[in-house]
N, C-alpha and C. Protein backbone atom coordinates (compact mmCIF):
# COMPACT_ATOMS: atom_id res chain seq x y z
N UNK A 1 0.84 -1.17 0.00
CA UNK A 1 0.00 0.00 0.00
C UNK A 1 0.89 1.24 0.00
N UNK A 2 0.55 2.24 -0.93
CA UNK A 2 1.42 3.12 -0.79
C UNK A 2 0.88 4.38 -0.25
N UNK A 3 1.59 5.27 0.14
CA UNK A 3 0.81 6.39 1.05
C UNK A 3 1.20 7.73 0.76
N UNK A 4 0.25 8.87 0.60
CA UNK A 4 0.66 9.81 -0.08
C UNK A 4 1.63 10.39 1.25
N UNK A 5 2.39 11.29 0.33
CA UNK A 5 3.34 12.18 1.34
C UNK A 5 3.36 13.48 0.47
N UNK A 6 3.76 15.01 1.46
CA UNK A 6 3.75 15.64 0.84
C UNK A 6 5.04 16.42 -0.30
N UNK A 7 5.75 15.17 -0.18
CA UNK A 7 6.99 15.22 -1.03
C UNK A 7 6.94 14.80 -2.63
N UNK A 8 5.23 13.64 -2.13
CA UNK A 8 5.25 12.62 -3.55
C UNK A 8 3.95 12.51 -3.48
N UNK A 9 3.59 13.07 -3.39
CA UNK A 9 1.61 12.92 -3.36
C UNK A 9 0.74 12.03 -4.62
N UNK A 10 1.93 12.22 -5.62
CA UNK A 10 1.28 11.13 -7.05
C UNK A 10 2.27 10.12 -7.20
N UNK A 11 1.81 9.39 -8.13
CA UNK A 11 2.89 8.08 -8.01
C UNK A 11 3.63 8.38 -9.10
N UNK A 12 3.11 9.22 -10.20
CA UNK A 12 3.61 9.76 -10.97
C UNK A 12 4.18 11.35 -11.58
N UNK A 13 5.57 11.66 -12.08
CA UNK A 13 5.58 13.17 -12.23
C UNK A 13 4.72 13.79 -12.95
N UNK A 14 4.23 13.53 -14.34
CA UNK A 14 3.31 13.75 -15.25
C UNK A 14 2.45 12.55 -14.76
N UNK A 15 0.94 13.88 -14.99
CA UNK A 15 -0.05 12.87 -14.76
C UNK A 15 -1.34 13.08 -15.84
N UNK A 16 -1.99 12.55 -16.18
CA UNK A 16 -2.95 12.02 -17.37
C UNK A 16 -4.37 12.35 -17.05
N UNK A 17 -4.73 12.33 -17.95
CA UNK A 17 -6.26 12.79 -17.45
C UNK A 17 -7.30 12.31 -18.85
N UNK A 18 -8.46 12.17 -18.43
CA UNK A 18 -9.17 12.07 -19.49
C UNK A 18 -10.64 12.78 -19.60
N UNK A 19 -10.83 13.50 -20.63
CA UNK A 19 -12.38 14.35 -20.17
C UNK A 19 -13.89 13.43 -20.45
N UNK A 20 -13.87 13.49 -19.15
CA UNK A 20 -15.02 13.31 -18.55
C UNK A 20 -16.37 13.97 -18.23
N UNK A 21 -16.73 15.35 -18.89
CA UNK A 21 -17.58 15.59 -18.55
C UNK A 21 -19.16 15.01 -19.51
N UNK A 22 -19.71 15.39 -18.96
CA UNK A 22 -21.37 14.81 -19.45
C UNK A 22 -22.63 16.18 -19.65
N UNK A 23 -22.28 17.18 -19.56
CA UNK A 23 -23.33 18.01 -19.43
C UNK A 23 -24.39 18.21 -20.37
N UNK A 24 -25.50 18.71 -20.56
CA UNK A 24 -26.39 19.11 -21.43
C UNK A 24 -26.05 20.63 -22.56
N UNK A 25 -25.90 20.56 -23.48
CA UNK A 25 -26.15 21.45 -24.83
C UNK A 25 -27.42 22.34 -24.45
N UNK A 26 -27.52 23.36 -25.16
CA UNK A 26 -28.50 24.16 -24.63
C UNK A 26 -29.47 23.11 -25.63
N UNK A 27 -29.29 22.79 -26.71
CA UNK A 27 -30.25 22.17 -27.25
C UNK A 27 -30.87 21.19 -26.66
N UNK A 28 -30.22 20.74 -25.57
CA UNK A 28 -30.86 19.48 -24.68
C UNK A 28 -30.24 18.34 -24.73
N UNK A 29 -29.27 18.26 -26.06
CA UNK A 29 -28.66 17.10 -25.75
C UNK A 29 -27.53 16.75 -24.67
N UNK A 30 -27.21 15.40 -24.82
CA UNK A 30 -26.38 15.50 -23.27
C UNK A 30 -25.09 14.66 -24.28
N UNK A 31 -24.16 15.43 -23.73
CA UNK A 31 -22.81 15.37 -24.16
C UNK A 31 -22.56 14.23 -23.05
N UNK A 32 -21.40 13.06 -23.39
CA UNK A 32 -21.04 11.73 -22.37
C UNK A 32 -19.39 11.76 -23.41
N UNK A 33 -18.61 12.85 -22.87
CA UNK A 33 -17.14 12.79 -23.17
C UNK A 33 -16.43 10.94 -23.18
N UNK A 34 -16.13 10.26 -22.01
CA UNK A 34 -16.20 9.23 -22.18
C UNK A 34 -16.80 8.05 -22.74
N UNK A 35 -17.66 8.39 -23.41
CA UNK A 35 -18.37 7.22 -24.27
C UNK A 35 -18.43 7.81 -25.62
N UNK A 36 -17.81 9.07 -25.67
CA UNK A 36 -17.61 9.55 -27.29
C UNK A 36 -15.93 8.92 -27.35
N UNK A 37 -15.13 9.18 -26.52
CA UNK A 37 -13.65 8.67 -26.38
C UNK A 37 -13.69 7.12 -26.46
N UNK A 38 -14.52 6.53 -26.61
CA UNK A 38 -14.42 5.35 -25.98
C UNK A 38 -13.54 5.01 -24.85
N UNK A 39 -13.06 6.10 -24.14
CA UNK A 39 -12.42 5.39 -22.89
C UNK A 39 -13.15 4.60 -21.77
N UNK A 40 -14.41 4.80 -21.52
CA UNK A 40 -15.32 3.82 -21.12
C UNK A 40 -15.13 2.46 -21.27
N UNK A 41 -14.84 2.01 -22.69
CA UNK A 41 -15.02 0.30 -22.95
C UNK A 41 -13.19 0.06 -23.51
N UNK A 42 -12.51 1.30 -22.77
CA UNK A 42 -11.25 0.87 -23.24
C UNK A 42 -10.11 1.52 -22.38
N UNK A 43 -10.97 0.49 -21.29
CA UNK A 43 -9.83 1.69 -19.89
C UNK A 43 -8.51 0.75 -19.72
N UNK A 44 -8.51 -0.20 -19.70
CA UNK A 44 -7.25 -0.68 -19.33
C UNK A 44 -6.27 -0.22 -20.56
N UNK A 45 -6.80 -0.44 -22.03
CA UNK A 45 -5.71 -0.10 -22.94
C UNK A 45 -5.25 1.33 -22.53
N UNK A 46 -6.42 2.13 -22.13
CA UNK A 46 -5.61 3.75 -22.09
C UNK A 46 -4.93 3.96 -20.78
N UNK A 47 -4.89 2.99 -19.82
CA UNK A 47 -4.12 3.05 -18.72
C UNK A 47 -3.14 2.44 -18.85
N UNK A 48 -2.97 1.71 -19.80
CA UNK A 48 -1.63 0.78 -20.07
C UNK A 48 -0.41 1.68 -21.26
N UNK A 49 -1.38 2.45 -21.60
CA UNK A 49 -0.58 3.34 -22.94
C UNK A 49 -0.29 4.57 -21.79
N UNK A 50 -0.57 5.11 -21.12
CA UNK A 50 -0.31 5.98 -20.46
C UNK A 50 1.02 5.45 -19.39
N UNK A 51 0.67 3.96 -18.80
CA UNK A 51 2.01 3.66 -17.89
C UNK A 51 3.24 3.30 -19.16
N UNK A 52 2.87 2.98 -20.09
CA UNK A 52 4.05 3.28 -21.12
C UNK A 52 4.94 3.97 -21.45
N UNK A 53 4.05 5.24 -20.48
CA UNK A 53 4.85 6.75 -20.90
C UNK A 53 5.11 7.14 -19.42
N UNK A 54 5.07 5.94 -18.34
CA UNK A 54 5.51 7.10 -17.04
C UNK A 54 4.59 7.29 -16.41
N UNK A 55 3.39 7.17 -17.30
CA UNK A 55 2.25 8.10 -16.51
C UNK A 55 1.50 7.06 -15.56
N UNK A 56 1.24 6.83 -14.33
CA UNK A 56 0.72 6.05 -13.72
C UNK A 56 -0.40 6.92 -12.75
N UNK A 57 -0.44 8.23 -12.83
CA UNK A 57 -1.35 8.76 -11.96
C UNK A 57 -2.06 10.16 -13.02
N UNK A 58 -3.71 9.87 -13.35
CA UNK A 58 -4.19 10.06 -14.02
C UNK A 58 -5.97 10.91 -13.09
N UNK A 59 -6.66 11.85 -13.94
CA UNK A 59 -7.64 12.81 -13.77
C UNK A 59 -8.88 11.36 -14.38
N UNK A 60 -9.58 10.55 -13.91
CA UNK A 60 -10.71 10.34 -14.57
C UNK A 60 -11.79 11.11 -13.85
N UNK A 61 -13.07 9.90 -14.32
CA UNK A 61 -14.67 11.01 -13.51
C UNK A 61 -15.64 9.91 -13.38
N UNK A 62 -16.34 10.55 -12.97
CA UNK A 62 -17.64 9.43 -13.02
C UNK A 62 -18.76 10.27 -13.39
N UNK A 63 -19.69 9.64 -13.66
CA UNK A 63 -20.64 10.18 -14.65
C UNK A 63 -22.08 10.11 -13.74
N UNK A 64 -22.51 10.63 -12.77
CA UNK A 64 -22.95 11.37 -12.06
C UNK A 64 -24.57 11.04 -12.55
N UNK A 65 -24.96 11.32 -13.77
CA UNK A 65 -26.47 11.23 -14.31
C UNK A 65 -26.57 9.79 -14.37
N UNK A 66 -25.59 8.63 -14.85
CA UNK A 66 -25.50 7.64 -15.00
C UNK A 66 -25.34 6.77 -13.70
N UNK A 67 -25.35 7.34 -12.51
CA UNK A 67 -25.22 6.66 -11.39
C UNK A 67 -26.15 7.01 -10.72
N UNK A 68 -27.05 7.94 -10.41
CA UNK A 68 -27.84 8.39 -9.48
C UNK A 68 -28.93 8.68 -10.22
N UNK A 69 -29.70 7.26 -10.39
CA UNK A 69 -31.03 7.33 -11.69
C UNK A 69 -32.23 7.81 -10.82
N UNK A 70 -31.78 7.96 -9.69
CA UNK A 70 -33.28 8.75 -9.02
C UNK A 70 -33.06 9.07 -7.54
N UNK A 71 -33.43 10.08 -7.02
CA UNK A 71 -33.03 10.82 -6.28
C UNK A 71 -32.57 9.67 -4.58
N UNK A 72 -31.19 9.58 -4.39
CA UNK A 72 -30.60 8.77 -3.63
C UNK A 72 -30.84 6.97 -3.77
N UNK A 73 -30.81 6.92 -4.94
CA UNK A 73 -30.85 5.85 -5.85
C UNK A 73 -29.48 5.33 -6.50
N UNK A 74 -28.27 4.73 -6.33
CA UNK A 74 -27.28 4.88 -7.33
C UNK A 74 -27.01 3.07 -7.78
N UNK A 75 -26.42 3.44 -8.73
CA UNK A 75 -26.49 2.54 -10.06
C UNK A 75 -24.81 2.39 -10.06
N UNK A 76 -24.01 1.33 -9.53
CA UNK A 76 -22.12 1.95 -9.76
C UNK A 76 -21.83 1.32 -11.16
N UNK A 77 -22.73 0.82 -11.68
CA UNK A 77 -21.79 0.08 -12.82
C UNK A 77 -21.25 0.69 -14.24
N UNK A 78 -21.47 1.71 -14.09
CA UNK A 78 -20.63 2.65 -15.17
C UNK A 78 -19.13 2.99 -14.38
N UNK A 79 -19.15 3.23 -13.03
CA UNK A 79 -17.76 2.87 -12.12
C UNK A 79 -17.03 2.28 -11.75
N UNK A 80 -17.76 1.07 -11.45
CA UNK A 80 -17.10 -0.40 -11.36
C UNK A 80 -15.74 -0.83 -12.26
N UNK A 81 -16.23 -0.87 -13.32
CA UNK A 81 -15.53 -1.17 -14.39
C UNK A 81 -13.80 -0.12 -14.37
N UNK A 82 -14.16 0.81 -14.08
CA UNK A 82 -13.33 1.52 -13.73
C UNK A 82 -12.39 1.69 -12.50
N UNK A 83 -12.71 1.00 -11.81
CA UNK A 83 -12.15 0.82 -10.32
C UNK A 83 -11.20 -0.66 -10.59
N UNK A 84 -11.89 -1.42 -11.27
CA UNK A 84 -11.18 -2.47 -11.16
C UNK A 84 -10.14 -2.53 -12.29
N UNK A 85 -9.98 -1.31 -13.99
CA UNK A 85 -9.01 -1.34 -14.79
C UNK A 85 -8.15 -0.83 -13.79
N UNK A 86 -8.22 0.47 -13.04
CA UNK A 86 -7.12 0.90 -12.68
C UNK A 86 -6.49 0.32 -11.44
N UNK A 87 -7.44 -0.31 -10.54
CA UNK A 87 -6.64 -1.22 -9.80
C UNK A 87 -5.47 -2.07 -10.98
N UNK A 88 -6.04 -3.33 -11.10
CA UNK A 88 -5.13 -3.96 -12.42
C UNK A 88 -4.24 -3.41 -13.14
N UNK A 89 -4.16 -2.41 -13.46
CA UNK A 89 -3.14 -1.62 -14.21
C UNK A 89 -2.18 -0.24 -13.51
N UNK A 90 -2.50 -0.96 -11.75
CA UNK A 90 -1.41 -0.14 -10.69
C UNK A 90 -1.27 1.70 -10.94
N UNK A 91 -2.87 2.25 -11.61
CA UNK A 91 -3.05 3.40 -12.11
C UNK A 91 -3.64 4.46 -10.80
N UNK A 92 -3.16 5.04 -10.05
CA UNK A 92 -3.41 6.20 -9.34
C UNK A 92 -4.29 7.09 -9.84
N UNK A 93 -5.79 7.53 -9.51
CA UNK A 93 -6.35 8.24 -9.83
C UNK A 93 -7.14 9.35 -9.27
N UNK A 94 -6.99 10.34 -9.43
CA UNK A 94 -8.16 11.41 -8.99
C UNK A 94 -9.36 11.55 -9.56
N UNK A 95 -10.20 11.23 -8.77
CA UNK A 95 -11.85 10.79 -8.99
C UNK A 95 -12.11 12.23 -8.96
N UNK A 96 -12.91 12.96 -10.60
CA UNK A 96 -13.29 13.82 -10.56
C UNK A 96 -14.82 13.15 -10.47
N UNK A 97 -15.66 13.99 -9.39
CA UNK A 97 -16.91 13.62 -8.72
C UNK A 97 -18.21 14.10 -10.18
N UNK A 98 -17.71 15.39 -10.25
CA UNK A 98 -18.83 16.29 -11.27
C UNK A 98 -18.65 17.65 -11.83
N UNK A 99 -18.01 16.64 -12.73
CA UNK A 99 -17.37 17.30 -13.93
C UNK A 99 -18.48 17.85 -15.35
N UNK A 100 -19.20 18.49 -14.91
CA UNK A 100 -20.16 19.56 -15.94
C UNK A 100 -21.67 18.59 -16.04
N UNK A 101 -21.80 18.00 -15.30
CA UNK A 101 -23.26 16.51 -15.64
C UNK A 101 -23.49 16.26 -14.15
N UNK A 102 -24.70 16.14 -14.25
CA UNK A 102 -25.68 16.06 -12.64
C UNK A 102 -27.02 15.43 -13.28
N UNK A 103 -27.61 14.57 -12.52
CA UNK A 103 -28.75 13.82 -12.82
C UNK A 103 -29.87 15.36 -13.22
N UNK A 104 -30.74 14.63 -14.35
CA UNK A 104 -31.95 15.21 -14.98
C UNK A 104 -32.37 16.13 -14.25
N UNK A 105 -33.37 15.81 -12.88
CA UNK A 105 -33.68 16.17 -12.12
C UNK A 105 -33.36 17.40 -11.57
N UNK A 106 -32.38 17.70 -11.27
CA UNK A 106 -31.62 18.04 -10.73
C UNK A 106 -31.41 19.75 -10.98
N UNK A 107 -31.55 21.13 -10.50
CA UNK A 107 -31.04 22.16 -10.75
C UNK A 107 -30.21 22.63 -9.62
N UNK A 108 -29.01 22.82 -10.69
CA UNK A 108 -27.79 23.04 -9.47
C UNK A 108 -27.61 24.24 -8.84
N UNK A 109 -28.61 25.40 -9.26
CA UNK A 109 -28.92 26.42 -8.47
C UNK A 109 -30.03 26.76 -7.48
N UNK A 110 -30.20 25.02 -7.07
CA UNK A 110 -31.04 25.18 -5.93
C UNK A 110 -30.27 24.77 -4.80
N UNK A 111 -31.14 25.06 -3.71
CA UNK A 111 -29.84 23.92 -2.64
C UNK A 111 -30.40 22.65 -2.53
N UNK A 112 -31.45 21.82 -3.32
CA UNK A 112 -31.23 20.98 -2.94
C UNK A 112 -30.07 19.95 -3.81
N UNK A 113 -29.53 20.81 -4.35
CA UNK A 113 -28.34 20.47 -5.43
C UNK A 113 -27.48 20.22 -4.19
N UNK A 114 -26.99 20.94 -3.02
CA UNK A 114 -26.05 20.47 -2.19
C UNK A 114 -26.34 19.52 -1.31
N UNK A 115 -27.21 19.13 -1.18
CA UNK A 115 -27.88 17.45 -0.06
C UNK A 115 -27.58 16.78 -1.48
N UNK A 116 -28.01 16.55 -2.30
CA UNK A 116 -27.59 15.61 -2.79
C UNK A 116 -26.44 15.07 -3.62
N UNK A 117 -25.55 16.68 -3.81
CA UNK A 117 -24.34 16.25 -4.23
C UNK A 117 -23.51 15.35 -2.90
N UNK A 118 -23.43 16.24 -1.81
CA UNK A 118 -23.27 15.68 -0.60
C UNK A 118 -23.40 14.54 -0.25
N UNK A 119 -24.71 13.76 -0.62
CA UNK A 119 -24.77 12.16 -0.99
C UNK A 119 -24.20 11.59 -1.75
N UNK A 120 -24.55 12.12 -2.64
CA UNK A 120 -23.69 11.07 -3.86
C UNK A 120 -21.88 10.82 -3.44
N UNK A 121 -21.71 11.93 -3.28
CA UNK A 121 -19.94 12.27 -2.70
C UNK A 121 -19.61 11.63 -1.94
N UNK A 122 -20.63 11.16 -0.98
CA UNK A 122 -19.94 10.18 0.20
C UNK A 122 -20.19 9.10 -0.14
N UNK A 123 -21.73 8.77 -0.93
CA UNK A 123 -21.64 7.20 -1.35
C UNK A 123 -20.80 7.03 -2.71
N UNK A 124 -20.14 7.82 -3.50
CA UNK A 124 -19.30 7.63 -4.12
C UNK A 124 -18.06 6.89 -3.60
N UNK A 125 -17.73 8.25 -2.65
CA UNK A 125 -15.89 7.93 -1.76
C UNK A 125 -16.05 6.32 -1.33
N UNK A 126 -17.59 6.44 -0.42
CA UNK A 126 -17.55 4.68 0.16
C UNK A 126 -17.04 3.43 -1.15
N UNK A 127 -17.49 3.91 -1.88
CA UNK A 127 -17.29 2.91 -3.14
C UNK A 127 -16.14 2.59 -3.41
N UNK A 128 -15.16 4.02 -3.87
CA UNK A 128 -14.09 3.73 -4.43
C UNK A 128 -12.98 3.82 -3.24
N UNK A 129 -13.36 3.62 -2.37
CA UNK A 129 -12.04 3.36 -0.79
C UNK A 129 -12.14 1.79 -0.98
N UNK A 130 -13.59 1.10 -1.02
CA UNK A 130 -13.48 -0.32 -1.10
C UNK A 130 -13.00 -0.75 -1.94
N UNK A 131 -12.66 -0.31 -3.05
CA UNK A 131 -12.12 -0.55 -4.67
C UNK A 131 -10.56 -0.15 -4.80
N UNK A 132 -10.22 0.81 -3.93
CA UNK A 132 -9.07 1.32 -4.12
C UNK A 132 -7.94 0.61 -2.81
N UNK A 133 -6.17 0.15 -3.51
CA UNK A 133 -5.51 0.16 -2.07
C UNK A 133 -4.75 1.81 -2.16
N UNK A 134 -4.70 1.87 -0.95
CA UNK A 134 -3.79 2.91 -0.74
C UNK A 134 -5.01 4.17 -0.75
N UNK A 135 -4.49 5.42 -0.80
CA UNK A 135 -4.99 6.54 -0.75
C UNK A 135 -6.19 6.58 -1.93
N UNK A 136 -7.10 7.52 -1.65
CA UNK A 136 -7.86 7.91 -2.26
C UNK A 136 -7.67 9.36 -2.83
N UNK A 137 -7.71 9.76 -3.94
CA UNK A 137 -8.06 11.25 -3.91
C UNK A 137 -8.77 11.67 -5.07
N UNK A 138 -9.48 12.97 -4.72
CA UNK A 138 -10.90 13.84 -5.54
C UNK A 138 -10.73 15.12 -5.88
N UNK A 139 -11.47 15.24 -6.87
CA UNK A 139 -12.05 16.36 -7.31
C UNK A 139 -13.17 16.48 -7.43
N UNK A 140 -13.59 17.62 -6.46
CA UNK A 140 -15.14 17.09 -6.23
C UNK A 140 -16.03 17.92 -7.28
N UNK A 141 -15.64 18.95 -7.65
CA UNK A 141 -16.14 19.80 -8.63
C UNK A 141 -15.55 19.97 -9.52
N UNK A 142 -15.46 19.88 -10.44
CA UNK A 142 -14.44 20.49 -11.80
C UNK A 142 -15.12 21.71 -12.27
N UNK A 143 -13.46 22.86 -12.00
CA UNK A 143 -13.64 24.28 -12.82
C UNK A 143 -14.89 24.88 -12.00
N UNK A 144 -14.76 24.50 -10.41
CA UNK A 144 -15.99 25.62 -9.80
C UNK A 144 -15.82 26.89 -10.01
N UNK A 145 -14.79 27.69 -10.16
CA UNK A 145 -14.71 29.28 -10.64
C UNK A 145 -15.74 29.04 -11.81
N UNK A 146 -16.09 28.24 -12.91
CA UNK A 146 -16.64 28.18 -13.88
C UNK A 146 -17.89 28.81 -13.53
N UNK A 147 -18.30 27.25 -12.48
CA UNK A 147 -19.62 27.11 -12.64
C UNK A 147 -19.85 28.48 -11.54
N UNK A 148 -19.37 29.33 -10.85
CA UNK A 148 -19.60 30.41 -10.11
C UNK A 148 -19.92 31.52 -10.92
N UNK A 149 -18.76 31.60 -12.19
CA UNK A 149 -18.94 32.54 -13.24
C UNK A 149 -20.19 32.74 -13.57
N UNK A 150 -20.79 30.98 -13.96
CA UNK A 150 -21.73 30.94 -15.08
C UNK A 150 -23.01 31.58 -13.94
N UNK A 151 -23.19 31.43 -12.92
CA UNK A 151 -24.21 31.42 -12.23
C UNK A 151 -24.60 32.74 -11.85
N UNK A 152 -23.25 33.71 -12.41
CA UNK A 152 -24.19 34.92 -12.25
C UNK A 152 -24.43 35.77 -13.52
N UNK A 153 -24.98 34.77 -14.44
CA UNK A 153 -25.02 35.07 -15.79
C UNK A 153 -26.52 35.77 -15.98
């Protein structure tokens, strides 16, 4: 098990990332970055091409609309799959939580956007601590200056 320190906090110097976000188009459609990449159904190859190059500690996400099909309801198997390439392929990752995509339902300028991100976040972490050895680490928002910007639009 290895343990972060603040000398070496990644396992790697360069680290990798892949975009993950999912959000809605004003037109309504919903953008799923990872399943346009196919990195979804092709995680071990892109974690194996990345430790090729050094890179062993990498930015993925989880897909947030795809896990939480109804309000404190979650679904991991769009995650799963992902917990167990990068275990197998000794890949260090920062779990971006919600990265531009939040279930249907959902308006993130209410508060009940924060109870239930708040849920999901912890039954997320529970997930991937059981999935993960060694340290865990997150990003729980991606580009919140963004979404602060956008909100006083």
């Amino acid at each position: 098990m290895s343990v972060l320190t603040v000398d070496k906090p990644f396992r790697s110097f360069f680290l990798g990332g892949f975009e993950c976000s999912t959000h809605r188009r004003q037109d309504g459609r919903r953008l799923d970055l990872l399943a346009a990449t196919k990195h979804n159904r092709l995680l071990v190859e892109d974690y194996q091409a990345l430790a090729r190059h050094g890179i062993s500690t990498v930015r993925d996400g989880l897909r947030w609309h795809l896990i939480e099909t109804a309000p404190g309801q979650y679904n991991w198997s769009s995650l799963l799959p992902m917990l167990h390439a990068a275990q197998g392929c000794g890949t260090q990752v920062i779990w971006d939580l919600c990265h531009y995509g939040w279930p249907d339902d959902l308006d993130i300028w209410s508060a009940a956007f924060v109870d239930r991100f708040a849920s999901f976040a912890a039954a997320a972490a529970a997930i991937i601590r059981q999935g993960t050895e060694g340290d865990t680490l997150y990003c729980p928002v991606n580009e919140m200056a963004f979404w602060a910007w956008a909100g006083e639009m």
